[in-house]
Protein backbone atom coordinates (compact mmCIF):
# COMPACT_ATOMS: atom_id res chain seq x y z
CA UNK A 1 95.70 108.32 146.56
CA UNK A 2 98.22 111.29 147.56
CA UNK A 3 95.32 112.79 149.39
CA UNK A 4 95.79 111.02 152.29
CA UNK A 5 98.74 108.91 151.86
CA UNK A 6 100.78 110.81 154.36
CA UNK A 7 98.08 110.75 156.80
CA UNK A 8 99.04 107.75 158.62
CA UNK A 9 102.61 108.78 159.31
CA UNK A 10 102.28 112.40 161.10
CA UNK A 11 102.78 110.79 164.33
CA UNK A 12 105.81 108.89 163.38
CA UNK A 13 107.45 111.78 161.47
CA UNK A 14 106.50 114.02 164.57
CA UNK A 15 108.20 111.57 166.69
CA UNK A 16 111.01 110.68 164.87
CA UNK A 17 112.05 113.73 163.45
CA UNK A 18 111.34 115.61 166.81
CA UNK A 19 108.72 118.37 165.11
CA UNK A 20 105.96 119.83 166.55
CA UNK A 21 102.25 119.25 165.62
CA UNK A 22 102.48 122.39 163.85
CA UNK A 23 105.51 121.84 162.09
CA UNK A 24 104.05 118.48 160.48
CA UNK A 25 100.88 120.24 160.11
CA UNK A 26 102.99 121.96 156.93
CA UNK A 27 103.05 118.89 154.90
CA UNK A 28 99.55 119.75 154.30
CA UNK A 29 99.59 123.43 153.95
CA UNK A 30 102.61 124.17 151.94
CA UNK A 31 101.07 121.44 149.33
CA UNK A 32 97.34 122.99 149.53
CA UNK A 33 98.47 126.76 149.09
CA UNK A 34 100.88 126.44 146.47
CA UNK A 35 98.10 124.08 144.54
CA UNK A 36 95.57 127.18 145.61
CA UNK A 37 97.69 129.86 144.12
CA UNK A 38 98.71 127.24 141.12
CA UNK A 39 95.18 126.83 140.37
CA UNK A 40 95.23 130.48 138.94
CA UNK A 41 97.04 130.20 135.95
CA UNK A 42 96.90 126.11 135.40
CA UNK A 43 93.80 127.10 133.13
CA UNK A 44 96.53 129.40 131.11
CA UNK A 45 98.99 126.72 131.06
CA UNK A 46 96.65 123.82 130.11
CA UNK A 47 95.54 126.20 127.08
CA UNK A 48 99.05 127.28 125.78
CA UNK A 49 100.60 123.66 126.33
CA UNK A 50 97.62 121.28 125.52
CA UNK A 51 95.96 119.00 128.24
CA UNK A 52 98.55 115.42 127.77
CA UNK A 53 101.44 118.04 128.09
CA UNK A 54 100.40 119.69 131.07
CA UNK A 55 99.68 115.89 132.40
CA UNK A 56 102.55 115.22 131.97
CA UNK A 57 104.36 118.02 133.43
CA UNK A 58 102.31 117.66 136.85
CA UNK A 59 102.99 113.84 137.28
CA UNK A 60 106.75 114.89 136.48
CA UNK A 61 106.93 117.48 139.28
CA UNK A 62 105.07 115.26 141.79
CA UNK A 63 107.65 111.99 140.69
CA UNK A 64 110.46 114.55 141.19
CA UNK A 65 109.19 116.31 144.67
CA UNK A 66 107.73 113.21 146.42
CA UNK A 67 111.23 111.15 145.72
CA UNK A 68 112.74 114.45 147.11
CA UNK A 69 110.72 114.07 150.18
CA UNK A 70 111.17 110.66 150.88
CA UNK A 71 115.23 111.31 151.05
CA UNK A 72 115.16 114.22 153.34
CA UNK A 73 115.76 114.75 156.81
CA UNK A 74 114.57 117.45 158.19
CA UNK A 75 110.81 118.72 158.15
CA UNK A 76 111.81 121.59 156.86
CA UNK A 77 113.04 120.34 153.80
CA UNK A 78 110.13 117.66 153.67
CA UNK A 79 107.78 120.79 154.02
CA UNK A 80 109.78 122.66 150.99
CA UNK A 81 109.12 119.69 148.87
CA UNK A 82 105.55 119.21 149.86
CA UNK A 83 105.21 122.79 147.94
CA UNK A 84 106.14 121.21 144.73
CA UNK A 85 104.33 118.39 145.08
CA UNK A 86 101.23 120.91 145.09
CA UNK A 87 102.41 122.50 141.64
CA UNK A 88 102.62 119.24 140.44
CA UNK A 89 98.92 118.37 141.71
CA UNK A 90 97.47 121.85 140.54
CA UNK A 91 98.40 121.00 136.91
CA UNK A 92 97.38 117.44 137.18
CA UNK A 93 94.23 118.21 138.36
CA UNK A 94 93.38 120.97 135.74
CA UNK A 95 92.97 118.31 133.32
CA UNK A 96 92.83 114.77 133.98
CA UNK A 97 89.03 114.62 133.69
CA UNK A 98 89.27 116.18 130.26
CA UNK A 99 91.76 113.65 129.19
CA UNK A 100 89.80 110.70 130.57
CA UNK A 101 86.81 111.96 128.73
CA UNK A 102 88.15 112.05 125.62
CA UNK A 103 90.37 109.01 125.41
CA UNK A 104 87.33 106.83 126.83
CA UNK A 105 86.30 104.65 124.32
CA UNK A 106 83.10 103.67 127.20
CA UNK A 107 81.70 106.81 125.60
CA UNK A 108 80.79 109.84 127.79
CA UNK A 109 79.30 107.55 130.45
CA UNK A 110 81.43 105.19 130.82
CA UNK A 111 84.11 107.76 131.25
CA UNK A 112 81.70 109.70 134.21
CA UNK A 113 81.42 106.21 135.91
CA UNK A 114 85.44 104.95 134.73
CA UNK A 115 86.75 108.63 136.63
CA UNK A 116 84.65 108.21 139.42
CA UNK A 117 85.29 104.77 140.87
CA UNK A 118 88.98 105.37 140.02
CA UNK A 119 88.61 108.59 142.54
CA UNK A 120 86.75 107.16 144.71
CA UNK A 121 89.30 103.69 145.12
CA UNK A 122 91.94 106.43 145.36
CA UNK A 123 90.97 108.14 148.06
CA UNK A 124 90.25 105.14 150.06
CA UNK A 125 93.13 103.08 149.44
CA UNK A 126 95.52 105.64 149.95
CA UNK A 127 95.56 105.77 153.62
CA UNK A 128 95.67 102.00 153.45
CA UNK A 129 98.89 101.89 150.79
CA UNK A 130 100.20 104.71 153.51
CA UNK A 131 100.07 102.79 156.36
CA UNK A 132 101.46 99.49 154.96
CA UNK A 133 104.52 101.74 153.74
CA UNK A 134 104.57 103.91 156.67
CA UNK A 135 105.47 100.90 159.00
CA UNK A 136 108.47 100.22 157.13
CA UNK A 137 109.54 103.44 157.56
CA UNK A 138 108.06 106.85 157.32
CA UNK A 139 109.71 107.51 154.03
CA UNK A 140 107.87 104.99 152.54
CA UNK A 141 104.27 106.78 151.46
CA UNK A 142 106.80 109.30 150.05
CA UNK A 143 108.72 107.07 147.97
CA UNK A 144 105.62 104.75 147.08
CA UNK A 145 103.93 108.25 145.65
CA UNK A 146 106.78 108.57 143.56
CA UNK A 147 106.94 104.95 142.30
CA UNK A 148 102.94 105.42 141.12
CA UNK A 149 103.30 108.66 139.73
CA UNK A 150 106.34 107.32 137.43
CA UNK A 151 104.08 104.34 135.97
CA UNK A 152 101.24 106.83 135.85
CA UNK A 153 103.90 109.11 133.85
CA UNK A 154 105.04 106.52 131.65
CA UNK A 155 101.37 104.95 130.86
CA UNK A 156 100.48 108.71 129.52
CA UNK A 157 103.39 109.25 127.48
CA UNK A 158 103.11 105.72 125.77
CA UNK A 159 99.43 105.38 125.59
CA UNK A 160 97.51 108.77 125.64
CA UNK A 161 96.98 110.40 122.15
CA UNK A 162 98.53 113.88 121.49
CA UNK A 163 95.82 116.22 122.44
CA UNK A 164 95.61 119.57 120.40
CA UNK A 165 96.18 123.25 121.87
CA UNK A 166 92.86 125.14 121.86
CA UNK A 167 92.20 127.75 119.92
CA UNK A 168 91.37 130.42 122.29
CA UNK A 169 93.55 130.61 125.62
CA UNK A 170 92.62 131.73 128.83
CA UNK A 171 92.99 134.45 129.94
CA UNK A 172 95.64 134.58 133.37
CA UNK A 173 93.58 136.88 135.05
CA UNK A 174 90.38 135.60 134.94
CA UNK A 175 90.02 133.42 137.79
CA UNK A 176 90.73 136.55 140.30
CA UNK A 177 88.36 138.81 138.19
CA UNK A 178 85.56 136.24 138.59
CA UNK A 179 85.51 137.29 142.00
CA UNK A 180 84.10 140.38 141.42
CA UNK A 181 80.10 138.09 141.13
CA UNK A 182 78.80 137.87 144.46
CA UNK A 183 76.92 134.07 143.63
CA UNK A 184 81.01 132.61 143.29
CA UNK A 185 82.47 134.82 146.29
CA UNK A 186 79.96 132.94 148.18
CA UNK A 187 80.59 130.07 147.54
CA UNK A 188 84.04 130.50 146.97
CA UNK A 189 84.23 131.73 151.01
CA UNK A 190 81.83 128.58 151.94
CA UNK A 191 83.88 126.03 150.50
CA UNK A 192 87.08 128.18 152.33
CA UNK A 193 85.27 127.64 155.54
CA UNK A 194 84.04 124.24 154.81
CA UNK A 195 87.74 123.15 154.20
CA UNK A 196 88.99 124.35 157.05
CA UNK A 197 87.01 122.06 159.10
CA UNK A 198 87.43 118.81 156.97
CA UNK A 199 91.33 119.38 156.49
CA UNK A 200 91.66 120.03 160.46
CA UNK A 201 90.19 116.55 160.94
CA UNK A 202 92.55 115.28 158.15
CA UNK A 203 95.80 116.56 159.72
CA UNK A 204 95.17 116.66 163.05
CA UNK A 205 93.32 113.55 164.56
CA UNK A 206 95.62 111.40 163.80
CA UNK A 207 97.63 112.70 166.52
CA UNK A 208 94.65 111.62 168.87
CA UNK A 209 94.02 108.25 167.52
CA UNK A 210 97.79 106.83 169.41
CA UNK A 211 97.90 103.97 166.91
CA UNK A 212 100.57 103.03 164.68
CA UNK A 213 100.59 103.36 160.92
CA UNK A 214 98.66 100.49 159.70
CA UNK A 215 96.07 100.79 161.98
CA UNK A 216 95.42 104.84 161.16
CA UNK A 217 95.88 103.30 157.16
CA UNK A 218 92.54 101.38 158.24
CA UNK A 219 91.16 104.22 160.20
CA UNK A 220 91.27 106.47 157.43
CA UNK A 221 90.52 103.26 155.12
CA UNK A 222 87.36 103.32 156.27
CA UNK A 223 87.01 107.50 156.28
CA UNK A 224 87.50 106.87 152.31
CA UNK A 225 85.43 104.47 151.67
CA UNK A 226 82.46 106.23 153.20
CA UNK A 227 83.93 109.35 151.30
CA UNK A 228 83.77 107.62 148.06
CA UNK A 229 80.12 105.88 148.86
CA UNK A 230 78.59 108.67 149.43
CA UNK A 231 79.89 111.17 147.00
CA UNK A 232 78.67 108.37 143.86
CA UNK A 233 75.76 107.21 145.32
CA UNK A 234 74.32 108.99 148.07
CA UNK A 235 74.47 112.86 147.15
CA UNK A 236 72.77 112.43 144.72
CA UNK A 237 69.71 110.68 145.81
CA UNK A 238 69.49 113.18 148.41
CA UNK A 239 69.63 115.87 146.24
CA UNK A 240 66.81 114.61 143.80
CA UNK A 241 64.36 114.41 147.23
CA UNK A 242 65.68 116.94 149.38
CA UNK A 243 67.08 119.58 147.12
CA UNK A 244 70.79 121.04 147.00
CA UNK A 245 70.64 124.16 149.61
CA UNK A 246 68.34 121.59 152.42
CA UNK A 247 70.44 118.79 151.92
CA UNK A 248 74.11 121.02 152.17
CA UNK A 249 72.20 122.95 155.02
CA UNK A 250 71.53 119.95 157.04
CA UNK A 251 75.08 118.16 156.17
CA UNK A 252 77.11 121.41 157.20
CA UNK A 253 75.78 121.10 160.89
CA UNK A 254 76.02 117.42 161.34
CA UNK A 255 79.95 117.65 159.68
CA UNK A 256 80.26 121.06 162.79
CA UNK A 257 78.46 118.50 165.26
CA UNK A 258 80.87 115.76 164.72
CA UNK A 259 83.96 118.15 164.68
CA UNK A 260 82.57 119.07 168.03
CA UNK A 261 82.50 115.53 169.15
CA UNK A 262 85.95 115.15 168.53
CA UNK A 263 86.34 118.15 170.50
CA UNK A 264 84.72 116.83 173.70
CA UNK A 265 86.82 113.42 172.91
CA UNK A 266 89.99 113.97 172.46
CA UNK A 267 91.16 112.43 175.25
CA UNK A 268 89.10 109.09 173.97
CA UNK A 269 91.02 107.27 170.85
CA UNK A 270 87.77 105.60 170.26
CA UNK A 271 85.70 108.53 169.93
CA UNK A 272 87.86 110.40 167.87
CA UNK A 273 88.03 106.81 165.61
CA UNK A 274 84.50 106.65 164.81
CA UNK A 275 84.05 110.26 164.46
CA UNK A 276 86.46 110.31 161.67
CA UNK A 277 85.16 107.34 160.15
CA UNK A 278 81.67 109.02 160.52
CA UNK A 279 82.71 112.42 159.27
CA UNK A 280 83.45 110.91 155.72
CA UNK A 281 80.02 110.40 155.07
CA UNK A 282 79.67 113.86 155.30
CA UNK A 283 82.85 114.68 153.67
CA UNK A 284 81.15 112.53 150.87
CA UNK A 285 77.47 114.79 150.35
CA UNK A 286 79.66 118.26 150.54
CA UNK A 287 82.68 117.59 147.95
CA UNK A 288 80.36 116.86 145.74
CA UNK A 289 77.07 119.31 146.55
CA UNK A 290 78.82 122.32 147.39
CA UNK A 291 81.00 122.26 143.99
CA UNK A 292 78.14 121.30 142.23
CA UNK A 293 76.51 124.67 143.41
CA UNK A 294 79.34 126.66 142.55
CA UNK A 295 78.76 125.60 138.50
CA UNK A 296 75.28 125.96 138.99
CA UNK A 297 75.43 129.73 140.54
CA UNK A 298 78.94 131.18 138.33
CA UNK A 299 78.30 133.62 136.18
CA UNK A 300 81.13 133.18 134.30
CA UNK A 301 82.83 130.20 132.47
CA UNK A 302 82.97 126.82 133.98
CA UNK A 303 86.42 126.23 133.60
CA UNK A 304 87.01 129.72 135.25
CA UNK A 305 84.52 129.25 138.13
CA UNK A 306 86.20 126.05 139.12
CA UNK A 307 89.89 127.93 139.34
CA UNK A 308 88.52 130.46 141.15
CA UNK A 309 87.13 128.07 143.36
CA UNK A 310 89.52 125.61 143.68
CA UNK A 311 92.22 129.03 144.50
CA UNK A 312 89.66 130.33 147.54
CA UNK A 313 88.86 126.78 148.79
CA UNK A 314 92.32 125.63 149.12
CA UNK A 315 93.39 128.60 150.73
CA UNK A 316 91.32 127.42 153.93
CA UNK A 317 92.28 123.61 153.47
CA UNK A 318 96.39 124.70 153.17
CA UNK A 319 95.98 127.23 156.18
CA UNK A 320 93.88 125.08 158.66
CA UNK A 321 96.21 122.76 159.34
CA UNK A 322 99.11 124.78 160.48
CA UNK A 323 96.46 126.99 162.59
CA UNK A 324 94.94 123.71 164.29
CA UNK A 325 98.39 122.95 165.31
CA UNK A 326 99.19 126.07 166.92
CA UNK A 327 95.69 126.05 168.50
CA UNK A 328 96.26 122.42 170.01
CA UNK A 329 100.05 123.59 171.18
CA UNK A 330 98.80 126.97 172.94
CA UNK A 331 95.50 125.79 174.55
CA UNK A 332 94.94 122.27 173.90
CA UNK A 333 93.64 119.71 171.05
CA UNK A 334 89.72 120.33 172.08
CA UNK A 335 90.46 124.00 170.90
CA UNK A 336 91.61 123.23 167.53
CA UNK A 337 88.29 121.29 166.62
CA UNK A 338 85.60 123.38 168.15
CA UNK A 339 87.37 126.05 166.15
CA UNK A 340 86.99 123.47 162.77
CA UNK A 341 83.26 123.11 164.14
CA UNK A 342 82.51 126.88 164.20
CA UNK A 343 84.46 127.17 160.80
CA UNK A 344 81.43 124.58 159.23
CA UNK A 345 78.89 126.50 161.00
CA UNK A 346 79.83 129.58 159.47
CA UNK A 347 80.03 127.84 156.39
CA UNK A 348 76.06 126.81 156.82
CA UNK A 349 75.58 130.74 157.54
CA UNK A 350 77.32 131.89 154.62
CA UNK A 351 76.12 129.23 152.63
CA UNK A 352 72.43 130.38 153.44
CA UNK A 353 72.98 133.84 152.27
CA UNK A 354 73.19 132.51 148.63
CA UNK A 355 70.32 130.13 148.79
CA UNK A 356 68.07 131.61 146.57
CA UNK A 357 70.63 131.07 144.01
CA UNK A 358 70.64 127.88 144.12
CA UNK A 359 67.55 127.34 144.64
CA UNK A 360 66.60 129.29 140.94
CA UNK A 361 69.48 127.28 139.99
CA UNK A 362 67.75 124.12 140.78
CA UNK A 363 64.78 124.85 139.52
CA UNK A 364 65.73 125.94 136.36
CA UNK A 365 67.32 121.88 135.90
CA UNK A 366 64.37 120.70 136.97
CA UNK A 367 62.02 122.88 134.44
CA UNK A 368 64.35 121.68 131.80
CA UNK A 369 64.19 117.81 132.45
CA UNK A 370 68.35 118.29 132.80
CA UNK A 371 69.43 116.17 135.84
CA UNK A 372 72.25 117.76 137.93
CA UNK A 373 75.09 115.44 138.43
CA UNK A 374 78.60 116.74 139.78
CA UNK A 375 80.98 114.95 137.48
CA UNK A 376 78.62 115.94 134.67
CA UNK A 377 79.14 119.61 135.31
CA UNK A 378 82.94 119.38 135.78
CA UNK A 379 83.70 116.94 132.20
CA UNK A 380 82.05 120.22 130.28
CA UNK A 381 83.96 122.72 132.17
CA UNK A 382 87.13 120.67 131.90
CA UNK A 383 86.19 119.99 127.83
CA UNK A 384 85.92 124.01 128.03
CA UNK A 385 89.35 124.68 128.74
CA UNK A 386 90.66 121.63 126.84
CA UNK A 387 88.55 122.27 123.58
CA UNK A 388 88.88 126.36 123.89
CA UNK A 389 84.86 127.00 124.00
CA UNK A 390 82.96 128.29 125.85
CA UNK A 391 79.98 126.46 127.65
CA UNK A 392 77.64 129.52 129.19
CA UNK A 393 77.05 129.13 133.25
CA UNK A 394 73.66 129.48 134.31
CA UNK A 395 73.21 133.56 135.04
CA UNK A 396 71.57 134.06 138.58
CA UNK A 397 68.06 135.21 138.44
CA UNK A 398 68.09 138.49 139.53
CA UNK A 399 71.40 140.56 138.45
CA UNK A 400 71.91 142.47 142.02
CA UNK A 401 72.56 138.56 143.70
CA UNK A 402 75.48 138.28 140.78
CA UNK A 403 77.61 141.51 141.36
């Protein structure tokens, strides 16, 4: 839900704390660099401290840092906060999966299905939540973050079963080292690219919308939901007809051609709405193809292909939104999004480079009767850096791709 919770207050906090596009723009780039950079060593701290105390140390920063938030006044120290918040996330993300996975009683399916709809009602209801809060006052999403993360933080202490250390830690410089194969640089620098256009249409339309906070709650509402739909359902079926590299191909210039059409309407609220709305179908068939590519073309450990990953990838997602608001401020909002456009596009370029990766990679599942599926991939790398082991990658087919 803390995805986009904050989403339907920019505007107010802009207005109300007399900030600058820019300036807001921070919220989501101090939060999305520090949980880059965190993302780095959470894989170290996950396999010293075991996965339910790591949980529980990332929903304890985030209870601390979005209460913070909520009782500031300034952006500044809003933006400060935001930066914790993101250590808080890193950790929490490193290895909720794991822990759902294992304390499922559903068995492994159930758990694939259980973590999936809860994602996917997350990130649609979170705008929603943020708007209802939001028009009570803007410190409200903050505050209401902080109330969910303390029940969330209280349900895992009382109900989740100690989890053991494993009995191999990671290594802390692994992640960076990984790097070094060109099949994860690749996609590492797509999914930077890739970001940059989805999290300048996250930050920034809102300001182009000029409703009040329910109404961008619904806006995005229905962004999520479309998100959500066709992430589980859709990607998926494309995949199994189309194939990974046509269908991400094809989705990375209709996502540049509707940040363009933003572009050409930002002076039209209604544009821009549907565009948005739009855009998360898109949104949807990427998060889940292009990281499912990533496991299929690493070289290296899961659980280290998805920090190094996750490090690159946020990198563009924490720095686009600050740049899109210095764009918009210097030369206008149109500039901001046919910049986001021809980040996607160069995503599709880059993207294409490493095709025949992923195209062995696909073929290889299909030889072996072993169905691809996104949340499949991630459980075993997350029960890799929970359990210790070590589940091999699939190698590239040719060694010169991999270097």
């Amino acid at each position: 839900m803390g995805i986009g919770l904050v989403d339907p207050i920019l505007p107010a906090l802009a207005e109300q704390l007399e900030a600058t596009k820019a300036q807001v723009s921070l919220l989501f780039t101090s939060y999305l660099v520090v949980t880059a950079v965190a993302m780095l060593v959470t894989g170290w701290v996950s396999s010293r401290l075991g996965a339910k105390r790591t949980l529980v140390l990332g929903l304890a920063l985030v209870v601390v840092f979005a209460l913070a938030a909520g009782s500031s006044s300034t952006i500044g120290q809003i933006v400060g906060f935001r930066a914790g918040w993101g250590l808080g996330n890193a950790l929490f993300i490193a290895t909720s999966l794991a822990v759902i996975v294992a304390s499922s009683s559903g068995g492994f399916a159930g758990a694939i299905v259980l973590y999936e709809t809860a994602l996917g009602v997350g990130i649609a209801a979170g705008p929603l939540v943020g708007g209802l809060l939001g028009d009570l006052s803007w410190r409200g999403p903050f505050i209401g973050v902080s109330v969910l993360m303390t029940v969330a933080l209280v349900a895992t202490l009382v109900l989740l079963p100690p989890t053991p250390r494993p009995e191999h830690p990671s290594s802390l410089g692994a992640p960076l080292a990984a790097l070094r194969h060109r099949g994860l640089a690749t996609m590492g620098v797509t999914g930077l690219l890739y970001n940059w256009g989805f999290f300048t249409l996250l930050a920034h339309s809102p300001f182009l919308m000029h409703l009040d906070a329910v109404r961008l709650g619904l806006v995005f509402f229905g962004w999520g939901l479309l998100v959500a739909l066709f992430s589980v359902f859709v990607a998926p079926r494309l995949q199994r007809a189309f194939g990974t590299s046509r269908t991400l191909l094809v989705n990375f210039a209709l996502l540049a051609l509707d940040l363009a059409v933003i572009g050409f309407g930002v002076d039209s609220p209604a544009v821009v709405v549907v565009a948005v709305v739009v855009a998360g179908a898109f949104i949807g068939i990427n998060n889940t193809l292009v990281t499912q590519a990533v496991m299929m073309v690493a070289p290296v450990e899961r659980p280290v292909a998805s920090a190094t990953y996750g490090f690159v990838r946020f990198l563009g997602g924490g720095l686009a939104p600050f740049a899109a608001g210095l764009l918009a401020e210097a030369h206008g909002d149109d500039v901001a999004f046919w910049v986001g456009a021809g980040a996607v596009l160069l995503a599709l370029v880059v993207f294409a480079t490493g095709r025949r990766l992923v195209d062995a990679a696909d073929a290889r599942m299909a030889q072996a009767h072993e169905p691809v599926d996104a949340g499949t991939e991630a459980v075993q790398g997350m029960e890799s850096l929970q359990g210790g082991g070590e589940i091999a990658a699939p190698q590239p087919p040719e060694g010169r791709l991999s270097r």
